[in-house]
N, C-alpha and C. Protein backbone atom coordinates (compact mmCIF):
# COMPACT_ATOMS: atom_id res chain seq x y z
N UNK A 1 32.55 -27.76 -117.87
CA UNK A 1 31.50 -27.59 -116.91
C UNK A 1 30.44 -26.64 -117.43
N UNK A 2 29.98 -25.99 -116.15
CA UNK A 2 28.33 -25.42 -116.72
C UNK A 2 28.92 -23.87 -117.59
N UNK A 3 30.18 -23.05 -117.01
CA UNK A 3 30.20 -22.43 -117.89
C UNK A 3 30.76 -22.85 -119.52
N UNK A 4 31.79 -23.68 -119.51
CA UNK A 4 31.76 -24.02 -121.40
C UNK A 4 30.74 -24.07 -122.04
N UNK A 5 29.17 -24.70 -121.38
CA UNK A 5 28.20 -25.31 -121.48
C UNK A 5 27.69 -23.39 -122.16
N UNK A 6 27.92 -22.77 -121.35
CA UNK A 6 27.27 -21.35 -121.32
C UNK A 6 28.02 -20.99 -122.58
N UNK A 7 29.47 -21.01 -122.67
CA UNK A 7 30.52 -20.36 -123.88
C UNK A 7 29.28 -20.54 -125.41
N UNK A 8 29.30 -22.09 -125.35
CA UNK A 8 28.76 -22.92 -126.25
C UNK A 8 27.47 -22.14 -127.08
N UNK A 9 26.37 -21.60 -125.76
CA UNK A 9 25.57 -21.41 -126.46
C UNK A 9 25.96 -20.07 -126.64
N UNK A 10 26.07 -18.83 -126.23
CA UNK A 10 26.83 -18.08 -126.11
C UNK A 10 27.08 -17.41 -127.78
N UNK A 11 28.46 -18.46 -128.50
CA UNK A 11 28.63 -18.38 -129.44
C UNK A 11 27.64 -18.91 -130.45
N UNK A 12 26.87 -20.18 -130.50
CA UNK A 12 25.79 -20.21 -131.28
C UNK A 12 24.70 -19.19 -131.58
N UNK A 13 24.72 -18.44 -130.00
CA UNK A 13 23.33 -17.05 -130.46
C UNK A 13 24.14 -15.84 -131.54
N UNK A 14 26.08 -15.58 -130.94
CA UNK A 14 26.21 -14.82 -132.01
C UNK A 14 26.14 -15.48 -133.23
N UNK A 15 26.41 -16.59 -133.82
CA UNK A 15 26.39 -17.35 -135.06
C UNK A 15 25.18 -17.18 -135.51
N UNK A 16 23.80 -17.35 -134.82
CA UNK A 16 22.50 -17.38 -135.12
C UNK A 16 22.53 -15.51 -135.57
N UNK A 17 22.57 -14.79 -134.91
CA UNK A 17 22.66 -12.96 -135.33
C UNK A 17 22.91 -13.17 -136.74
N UNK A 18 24.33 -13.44 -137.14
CA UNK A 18 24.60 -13.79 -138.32
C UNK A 18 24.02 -13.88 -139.44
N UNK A 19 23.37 -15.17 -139.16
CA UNK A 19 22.45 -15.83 -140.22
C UNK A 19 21.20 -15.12 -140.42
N UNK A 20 20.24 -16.23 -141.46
CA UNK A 20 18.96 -15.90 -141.62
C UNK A 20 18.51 -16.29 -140.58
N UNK A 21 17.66 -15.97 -139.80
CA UNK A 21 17.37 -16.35 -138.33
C UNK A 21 16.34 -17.69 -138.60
N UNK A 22 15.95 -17.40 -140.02
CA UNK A 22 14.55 -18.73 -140.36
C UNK A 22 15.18 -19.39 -141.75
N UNK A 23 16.72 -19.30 -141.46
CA UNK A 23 17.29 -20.77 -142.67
C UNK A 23 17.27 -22.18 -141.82
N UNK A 24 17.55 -22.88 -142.57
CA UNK A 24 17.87 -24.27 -141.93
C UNK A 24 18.91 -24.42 -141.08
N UNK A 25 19.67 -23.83 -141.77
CA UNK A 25 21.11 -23.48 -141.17
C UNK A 25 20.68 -22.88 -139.32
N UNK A 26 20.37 -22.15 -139.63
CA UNK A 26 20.33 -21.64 -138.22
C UNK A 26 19.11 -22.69 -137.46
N UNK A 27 18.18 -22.94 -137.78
CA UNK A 27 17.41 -23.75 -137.01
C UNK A 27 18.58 -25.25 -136.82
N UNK A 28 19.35 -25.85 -137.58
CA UNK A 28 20.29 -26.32 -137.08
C UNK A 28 20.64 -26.43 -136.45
N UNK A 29 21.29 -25.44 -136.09
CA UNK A 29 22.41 -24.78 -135.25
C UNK A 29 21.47 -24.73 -133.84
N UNK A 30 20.18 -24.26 -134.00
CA UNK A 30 19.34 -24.60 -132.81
C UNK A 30 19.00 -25.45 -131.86
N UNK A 31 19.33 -26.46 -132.76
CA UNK A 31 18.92 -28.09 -133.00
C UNK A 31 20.55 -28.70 -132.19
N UNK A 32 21.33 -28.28 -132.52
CA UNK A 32 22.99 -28.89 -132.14
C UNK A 32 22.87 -28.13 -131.05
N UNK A 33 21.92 -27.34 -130.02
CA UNK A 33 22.08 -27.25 -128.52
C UNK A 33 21.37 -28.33 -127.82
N UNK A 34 20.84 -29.46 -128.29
CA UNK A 34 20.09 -30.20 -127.81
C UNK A 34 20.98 -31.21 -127.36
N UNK A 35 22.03 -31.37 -128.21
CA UNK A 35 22.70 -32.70 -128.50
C UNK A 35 23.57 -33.32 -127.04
N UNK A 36 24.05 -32.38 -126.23
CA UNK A 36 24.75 -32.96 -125.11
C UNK A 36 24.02 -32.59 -123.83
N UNK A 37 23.03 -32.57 -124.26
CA UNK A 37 22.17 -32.49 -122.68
C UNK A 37 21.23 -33.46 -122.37
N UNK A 38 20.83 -33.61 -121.45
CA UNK A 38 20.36 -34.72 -121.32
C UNK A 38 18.31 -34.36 -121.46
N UNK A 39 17.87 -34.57 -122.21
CA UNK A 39 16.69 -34.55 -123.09
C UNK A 39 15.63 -35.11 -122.36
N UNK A 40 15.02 -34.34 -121.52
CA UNK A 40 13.95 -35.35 -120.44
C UNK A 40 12.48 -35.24 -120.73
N UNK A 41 12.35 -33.49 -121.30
CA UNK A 41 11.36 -33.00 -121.92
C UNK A 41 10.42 -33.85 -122.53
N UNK A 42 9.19 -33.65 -122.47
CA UNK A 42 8.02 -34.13 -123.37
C UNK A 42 8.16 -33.44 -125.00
N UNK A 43 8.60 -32.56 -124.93
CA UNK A 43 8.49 -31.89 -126.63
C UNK A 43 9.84 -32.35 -127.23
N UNK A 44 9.75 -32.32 -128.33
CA UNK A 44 10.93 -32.42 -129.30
C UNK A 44 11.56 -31.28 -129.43
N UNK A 45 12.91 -31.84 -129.50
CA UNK A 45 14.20 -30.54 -129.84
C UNK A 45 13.81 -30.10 -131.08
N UNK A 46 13.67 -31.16 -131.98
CA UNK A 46 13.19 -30.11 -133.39
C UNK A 46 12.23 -29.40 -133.61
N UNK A 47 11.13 -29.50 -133.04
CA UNK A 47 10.13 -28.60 -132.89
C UNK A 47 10.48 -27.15 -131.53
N UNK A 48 10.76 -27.55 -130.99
CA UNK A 48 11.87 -26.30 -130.20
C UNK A 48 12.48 -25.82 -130.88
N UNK A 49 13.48 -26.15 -131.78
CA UNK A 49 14.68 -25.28 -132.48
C UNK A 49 13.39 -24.41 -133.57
N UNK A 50 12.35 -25.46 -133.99
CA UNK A 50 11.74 -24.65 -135.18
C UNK A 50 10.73 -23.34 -134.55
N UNK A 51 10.64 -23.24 -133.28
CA UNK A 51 9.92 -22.37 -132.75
C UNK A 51 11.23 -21.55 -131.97
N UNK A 52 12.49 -21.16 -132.64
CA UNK A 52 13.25 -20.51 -132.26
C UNK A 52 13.84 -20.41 -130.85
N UNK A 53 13.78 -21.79 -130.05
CA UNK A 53 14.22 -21.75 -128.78
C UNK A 53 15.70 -22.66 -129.19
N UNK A 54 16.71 -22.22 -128.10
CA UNK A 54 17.98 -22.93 -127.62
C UNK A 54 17.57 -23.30 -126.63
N UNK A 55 18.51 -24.78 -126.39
CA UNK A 55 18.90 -25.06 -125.34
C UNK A 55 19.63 -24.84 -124.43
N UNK A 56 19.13 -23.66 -123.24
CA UNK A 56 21.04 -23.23 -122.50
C UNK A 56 20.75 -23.83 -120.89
N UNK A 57 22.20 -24.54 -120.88
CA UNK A 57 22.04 -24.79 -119.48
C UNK A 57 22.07 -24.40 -118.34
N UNK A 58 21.63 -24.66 -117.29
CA UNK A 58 21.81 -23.89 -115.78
C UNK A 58 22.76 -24.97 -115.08
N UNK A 59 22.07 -24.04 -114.14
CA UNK A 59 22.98 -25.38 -112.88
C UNK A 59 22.22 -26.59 -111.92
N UNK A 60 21.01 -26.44 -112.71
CA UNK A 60 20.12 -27.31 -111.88
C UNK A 60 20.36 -28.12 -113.36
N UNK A 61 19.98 -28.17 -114.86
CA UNK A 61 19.50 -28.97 -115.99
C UNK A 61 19.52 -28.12 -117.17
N UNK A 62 18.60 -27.17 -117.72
CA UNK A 62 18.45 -26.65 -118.80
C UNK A 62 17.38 -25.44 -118.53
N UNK A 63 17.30 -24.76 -119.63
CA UNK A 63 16.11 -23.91 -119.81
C UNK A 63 16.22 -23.61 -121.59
N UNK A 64 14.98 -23.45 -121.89
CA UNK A 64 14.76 -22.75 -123.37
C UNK A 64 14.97 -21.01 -123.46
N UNK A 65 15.66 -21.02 -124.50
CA UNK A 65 16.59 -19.42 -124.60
C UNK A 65 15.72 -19.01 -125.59
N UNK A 66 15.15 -17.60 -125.84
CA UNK A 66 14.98 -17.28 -127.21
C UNK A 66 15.89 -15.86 -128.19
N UNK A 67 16.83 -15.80 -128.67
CA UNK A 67 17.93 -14.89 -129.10
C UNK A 67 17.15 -13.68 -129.13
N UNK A 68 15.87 -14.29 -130.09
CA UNK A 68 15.13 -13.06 -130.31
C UNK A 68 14.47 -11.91 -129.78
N UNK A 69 13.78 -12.16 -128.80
CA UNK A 69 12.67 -12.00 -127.80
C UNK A 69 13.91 -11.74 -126.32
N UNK A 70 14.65 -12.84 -126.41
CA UNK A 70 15.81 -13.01 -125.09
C UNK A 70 14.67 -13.59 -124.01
N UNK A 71 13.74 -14.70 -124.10
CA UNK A 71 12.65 -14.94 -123.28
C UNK A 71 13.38 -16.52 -122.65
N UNK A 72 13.67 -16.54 -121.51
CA UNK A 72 14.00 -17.90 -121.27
C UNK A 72 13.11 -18.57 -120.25
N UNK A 73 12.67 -19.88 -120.65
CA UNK A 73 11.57 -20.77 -119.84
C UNK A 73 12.00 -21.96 -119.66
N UNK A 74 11.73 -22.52 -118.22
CA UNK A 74 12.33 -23.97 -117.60
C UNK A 74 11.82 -25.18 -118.47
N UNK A 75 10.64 -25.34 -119.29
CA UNK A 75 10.51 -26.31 -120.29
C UNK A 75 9.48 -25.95 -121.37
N UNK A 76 9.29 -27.10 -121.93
CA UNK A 76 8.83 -27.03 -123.07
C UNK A 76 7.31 -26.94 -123.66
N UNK A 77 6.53 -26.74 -122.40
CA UNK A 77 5.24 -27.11 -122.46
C UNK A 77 4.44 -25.86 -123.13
N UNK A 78 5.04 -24.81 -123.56
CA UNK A 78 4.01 -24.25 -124.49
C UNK A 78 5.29 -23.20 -125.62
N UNK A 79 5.19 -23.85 -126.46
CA UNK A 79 6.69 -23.79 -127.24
C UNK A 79 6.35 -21.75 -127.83
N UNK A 80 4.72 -21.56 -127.27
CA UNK A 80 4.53 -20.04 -127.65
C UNK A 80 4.72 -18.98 -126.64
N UNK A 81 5.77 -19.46 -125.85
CA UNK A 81 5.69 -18.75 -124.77
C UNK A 81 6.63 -17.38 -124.86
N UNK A 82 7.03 -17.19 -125.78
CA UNK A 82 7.83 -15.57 -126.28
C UNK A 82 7.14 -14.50 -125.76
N UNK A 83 7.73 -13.80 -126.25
CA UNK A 83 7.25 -12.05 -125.90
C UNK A 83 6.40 -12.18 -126.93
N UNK A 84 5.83 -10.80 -126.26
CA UNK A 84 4.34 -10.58 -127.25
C UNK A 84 4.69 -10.27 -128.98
N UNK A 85 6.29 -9.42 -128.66
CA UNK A 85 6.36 -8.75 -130.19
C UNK A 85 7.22 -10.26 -131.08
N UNK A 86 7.71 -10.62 -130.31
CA UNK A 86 8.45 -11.53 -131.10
C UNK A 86 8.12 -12.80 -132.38
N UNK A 87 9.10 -12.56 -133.45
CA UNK A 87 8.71 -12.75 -134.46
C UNK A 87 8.07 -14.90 -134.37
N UNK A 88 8.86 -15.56 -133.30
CA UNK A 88 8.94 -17.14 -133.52
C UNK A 88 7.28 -17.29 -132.89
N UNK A 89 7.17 -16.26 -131.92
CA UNK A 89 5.42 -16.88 -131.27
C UNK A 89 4.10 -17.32 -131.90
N UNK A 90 4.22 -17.01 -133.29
CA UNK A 90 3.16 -17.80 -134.21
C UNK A 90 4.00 -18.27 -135.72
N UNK A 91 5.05 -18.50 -135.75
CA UNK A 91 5.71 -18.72 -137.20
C UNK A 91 6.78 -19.48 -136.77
N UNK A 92 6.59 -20.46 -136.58
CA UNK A 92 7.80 -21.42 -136.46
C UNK A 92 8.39 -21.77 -137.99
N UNK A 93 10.08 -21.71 -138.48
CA UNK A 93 10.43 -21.71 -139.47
C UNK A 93 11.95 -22.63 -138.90
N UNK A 94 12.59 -23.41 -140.07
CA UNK A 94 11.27 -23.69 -141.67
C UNK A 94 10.67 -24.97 -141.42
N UNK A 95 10.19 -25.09 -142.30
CA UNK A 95 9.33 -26.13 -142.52
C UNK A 95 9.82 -27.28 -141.81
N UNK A 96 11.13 -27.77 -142.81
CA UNK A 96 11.84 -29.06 -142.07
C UNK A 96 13.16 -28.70 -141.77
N UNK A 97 14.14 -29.02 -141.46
CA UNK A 97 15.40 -28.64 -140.93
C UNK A 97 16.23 -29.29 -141.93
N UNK A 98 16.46 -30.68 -142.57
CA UNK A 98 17.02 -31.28 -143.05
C UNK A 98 16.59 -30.78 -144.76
N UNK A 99 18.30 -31.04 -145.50
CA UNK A 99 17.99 -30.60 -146.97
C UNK A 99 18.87 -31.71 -147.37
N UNK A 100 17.44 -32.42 -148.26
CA UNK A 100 17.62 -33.70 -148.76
C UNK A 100 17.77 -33.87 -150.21
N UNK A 101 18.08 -32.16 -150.53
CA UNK A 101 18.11 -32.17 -152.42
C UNK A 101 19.26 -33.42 -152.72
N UNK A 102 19.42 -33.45 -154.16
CA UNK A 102 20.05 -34.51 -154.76
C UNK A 102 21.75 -34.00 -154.05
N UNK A 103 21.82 -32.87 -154.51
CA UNK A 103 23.15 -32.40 -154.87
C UNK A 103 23.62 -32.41 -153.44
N UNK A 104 22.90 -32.39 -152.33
CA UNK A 104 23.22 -32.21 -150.85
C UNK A 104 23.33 -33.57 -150.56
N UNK A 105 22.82 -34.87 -151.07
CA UNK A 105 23.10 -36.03 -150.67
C UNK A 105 24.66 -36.60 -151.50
N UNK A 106 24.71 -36.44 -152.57
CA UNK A 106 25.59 -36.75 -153.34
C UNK A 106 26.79 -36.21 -152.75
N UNK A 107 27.35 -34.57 -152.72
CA UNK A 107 28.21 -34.29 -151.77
C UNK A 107 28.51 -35.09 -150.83
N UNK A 108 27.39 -35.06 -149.73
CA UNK A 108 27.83 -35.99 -148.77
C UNK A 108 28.43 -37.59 -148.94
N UNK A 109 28.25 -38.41 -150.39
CA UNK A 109 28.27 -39.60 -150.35
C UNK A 109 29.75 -39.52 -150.94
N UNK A 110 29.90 -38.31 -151.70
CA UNK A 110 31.71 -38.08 -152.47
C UNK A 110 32.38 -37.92 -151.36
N UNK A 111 32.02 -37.20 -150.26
CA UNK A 111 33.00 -36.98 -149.16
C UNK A 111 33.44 -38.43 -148.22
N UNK A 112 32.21 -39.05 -148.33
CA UNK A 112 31.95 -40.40 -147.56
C UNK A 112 33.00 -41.23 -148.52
N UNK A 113 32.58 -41.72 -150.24
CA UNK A 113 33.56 -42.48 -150.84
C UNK A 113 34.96 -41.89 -150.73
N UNK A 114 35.38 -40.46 -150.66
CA UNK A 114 36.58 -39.93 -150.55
C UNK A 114 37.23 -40.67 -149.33
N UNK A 115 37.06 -40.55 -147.96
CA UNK A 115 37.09 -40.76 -146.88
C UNK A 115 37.49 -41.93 -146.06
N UNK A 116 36.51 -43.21 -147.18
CA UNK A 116 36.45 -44.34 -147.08
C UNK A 116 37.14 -45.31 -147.71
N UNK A 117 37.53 -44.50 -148.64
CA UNK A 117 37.90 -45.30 -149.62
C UNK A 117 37.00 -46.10 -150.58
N UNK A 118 36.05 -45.74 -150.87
CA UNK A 118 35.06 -46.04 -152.29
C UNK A 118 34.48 -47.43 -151.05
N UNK A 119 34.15 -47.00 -150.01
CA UNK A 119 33.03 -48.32 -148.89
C UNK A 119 31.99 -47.84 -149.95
N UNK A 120 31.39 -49.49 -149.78
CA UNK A 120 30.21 -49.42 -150.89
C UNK A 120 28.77 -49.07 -150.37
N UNK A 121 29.22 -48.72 -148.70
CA UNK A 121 27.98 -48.28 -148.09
C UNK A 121 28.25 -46.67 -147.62
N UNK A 122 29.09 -46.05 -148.77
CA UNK A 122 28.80 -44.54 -148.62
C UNK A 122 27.55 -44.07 -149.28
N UNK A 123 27.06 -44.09 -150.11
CA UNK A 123 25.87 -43.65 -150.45
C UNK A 123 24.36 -43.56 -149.68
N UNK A 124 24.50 -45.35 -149.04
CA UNK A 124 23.30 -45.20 -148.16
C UNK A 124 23.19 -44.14 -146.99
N UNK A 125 24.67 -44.26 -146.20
CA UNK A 125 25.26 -43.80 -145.04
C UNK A 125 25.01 -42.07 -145.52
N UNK A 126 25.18 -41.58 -146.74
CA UNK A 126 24.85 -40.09 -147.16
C UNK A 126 23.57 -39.88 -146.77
N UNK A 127 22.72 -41.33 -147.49
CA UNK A 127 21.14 -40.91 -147.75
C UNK A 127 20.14 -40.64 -146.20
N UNK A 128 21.27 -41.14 -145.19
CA UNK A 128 20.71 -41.80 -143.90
C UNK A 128 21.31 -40.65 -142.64
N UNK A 129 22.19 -39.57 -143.62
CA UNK A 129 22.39 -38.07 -143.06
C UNK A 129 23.43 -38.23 -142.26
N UNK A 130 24.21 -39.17 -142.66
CA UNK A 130 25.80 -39.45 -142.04
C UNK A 130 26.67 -38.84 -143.03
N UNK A 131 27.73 -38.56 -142.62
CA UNK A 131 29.01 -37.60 -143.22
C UNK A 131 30.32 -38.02 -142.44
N UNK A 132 31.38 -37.91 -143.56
CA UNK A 132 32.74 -38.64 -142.66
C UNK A 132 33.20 -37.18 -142.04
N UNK A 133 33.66 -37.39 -141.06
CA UNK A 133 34.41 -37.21 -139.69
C UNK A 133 35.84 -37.16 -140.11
N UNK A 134 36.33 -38.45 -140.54
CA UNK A 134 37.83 -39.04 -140.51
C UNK A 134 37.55 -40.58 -141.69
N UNK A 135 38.89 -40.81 -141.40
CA UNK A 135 38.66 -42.42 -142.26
C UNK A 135 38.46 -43.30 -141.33
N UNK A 136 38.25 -43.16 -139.95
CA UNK A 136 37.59 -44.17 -139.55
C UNK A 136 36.37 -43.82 -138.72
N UNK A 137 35.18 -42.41 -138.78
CA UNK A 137 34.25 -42.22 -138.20
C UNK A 137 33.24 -41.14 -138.98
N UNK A 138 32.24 -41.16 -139.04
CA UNK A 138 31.04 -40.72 -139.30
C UNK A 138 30.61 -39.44 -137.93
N UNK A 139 29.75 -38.44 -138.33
CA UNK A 139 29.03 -37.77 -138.04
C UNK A 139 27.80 -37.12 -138.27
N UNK A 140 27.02 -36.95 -138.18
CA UNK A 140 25.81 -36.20 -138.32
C UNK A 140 25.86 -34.76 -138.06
N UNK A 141 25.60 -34.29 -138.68
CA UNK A 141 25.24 -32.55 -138.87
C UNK A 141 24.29 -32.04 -137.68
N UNK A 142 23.33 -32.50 -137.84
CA UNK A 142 21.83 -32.39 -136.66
C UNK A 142 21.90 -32.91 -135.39
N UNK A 143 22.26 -34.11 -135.00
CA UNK A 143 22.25 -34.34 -133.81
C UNK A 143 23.82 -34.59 -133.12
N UNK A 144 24.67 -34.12 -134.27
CA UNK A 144 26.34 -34.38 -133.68
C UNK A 144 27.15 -35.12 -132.82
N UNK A 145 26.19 -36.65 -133.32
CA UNK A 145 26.55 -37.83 -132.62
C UNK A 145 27.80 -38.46 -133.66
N UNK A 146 28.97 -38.57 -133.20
CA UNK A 146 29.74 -39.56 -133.67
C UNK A 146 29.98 -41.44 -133.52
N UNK A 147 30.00 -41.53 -134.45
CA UNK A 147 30.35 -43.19 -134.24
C UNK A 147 31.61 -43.64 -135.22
N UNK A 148 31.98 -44.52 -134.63
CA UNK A 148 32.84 -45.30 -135.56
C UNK A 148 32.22 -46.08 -136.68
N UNK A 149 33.17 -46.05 -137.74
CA UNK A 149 32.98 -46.73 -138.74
C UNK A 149 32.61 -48.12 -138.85
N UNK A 150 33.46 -48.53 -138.42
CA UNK A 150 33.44 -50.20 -138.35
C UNK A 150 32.07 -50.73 -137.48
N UNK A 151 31.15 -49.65 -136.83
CA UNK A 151 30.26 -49.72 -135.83
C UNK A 151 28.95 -49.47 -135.61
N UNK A 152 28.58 -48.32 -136.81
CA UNK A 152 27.72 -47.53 -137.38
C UNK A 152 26.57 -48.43 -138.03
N UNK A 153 24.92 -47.91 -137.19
CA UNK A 153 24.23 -48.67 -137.38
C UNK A 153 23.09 -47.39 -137.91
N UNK A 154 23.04 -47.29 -139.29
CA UNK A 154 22.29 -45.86 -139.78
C UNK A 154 21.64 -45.40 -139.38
N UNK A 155 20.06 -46.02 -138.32
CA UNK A 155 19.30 -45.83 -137.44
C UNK A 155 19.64 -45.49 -136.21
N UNK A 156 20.07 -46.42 -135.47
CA UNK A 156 19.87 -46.63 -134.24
C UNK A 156 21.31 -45.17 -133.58
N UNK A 157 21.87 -44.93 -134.41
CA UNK A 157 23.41 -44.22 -133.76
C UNK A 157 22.92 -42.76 -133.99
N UNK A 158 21.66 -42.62 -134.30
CA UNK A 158 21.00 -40.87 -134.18
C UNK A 158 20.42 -41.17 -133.09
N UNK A 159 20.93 -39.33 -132.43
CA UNK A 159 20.30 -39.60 -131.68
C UNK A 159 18.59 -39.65 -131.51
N UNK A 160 17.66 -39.72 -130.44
CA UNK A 160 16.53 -39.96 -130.67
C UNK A 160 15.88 -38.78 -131.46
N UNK A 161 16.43 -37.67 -131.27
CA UNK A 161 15.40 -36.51 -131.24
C UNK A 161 15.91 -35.91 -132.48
N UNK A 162 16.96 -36.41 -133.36
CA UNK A 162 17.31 -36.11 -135.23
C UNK A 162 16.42 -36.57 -135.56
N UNK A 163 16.34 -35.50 -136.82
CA UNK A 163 15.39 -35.39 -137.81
C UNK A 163 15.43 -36.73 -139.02
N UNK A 164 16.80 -37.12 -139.06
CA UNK A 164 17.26 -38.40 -139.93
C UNK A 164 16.59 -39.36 -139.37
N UNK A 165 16.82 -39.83 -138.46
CA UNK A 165 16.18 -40.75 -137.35
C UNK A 165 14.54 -40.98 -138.00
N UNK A 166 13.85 -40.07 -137.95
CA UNK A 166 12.57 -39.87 -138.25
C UNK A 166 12.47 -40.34 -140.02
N UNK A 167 13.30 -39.74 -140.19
CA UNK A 167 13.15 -39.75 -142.03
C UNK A 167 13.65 -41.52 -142.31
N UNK A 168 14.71 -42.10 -142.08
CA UNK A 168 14.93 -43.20 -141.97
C UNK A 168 13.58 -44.08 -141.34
N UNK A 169 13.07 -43.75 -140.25
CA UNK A 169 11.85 -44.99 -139.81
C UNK A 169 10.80 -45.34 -140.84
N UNK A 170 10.45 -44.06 -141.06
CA UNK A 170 9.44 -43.55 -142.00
C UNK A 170 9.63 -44.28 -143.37
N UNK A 171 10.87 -44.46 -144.13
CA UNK A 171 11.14 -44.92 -145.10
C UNK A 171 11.32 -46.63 -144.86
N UNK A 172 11.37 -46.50 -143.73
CA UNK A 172 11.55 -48.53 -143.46
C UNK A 172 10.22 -48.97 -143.37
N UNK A 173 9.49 -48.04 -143.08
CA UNK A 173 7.55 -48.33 -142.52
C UNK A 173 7.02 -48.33 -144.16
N UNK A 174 7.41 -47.08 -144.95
CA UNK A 174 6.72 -47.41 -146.43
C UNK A 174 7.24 -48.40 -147.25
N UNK A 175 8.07 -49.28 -147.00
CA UNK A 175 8.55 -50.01 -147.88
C UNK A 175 7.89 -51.17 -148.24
N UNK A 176 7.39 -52.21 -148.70
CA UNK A 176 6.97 -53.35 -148.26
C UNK A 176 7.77 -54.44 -148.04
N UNK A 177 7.43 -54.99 -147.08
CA UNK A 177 8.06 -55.98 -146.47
C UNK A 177 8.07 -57.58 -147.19
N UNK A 178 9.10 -57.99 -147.44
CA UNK A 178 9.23 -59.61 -148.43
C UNK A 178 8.82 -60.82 -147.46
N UNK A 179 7.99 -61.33 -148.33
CA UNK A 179 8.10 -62.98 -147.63
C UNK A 179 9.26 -63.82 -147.84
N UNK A 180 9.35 -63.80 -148.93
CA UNK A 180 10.12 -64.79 -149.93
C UNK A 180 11.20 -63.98 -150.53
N UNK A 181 12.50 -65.51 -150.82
CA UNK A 181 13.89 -64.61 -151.69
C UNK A 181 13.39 -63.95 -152.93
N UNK A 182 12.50 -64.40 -153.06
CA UNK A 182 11.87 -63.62 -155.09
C UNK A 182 11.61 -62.18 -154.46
N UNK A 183 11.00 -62.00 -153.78
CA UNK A 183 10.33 -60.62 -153.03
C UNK A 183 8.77 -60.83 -153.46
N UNK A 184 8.30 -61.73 -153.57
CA UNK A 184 6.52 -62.14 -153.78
C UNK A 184 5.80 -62.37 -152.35
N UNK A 185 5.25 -61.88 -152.08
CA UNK A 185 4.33 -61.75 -151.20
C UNK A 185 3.41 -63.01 -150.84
């Protein structure tokens, strides 16, 4: 219920103390309060997490938390709404949330062939920001949606407001599209 809901974030703000407050990691971690609530907002969770807000719930829906500042607001409509001293009100960090180096995809695709048993669609499933779970399910890091294996549709099983989601469309939009089995236009 609404307090686990509270535990939840709770422990993510001490986890966030922790960290670099402006790694990925922690904007992450910002980002994974979005994931089981129900998302009605006009703004994006990732642009929320990157302007240092959580998601913590009430008992009516939600409100935006800030660890830093400790500034909490019922939505999202002016993501600068911190305290005056606080560091997120003009520096939203970082850049992108997702780390798409080689060595961070590859990991993920050894854990995927480990997992799977050498499925010949671990690599894409890495590139597309899925990670095994188990030997028969997948997860995402960012939006901590699980699916089954046998079920898993690289797009469509993020949720809307992951950053993969975005990076995947984007890469289906630059591609060019075939007429023909040759691929000639």
């Amino acid at each position: 219920g609404l307090a686990e809901l509270k535990e939840d974030v709770e422990e993510v703000v001490e986890s966030e103390l922790k960290k670099q407050t402006w790694s990925r990691e922690a904007c992450a971690a910002r980002l994974r309060t979005y994931a089981s609530r129900a998302w009605l907002d006009e703004a994006e969770p990732e642009r929320c997490a990157r302007y240092g807000w959580l998601c913590e719930p009430t008992e009516a829906s939600y409100q935006l938390y800030c660890q830093t500042c400790e500034t909490r607001v019922g939505d999202a409509r002016n993501l600068r709404d911190h305290a005056k001293h606080c560091i997120w009100r003009d520096a939203p960090r970082p850049a992108t949330i997702w780390n798409e180096e080689p060595s961070v995809v590859d990991a993920r695709a050894r854990r995927l062939a480990e997992a799977l048993g050498d499925d010949p669609r671990a690599a894409s499933l890495a590139r597309a920001g899925w990670d095994a779970k188990d030997d028969l399910a997948l997860a995402c890091a960012l939006c901590l949606r699980e699916v089954a294996l046998s079920a898993v549709d690289p797009l469509e099983d993020h949720r809307r407001f992951c950053p993969f989601r975005r990076i995947i469309e984007r890469v289906a939009t630059e591609r060019p599209e075939r007429d023909d089995a040759d691929g000639l236009r």
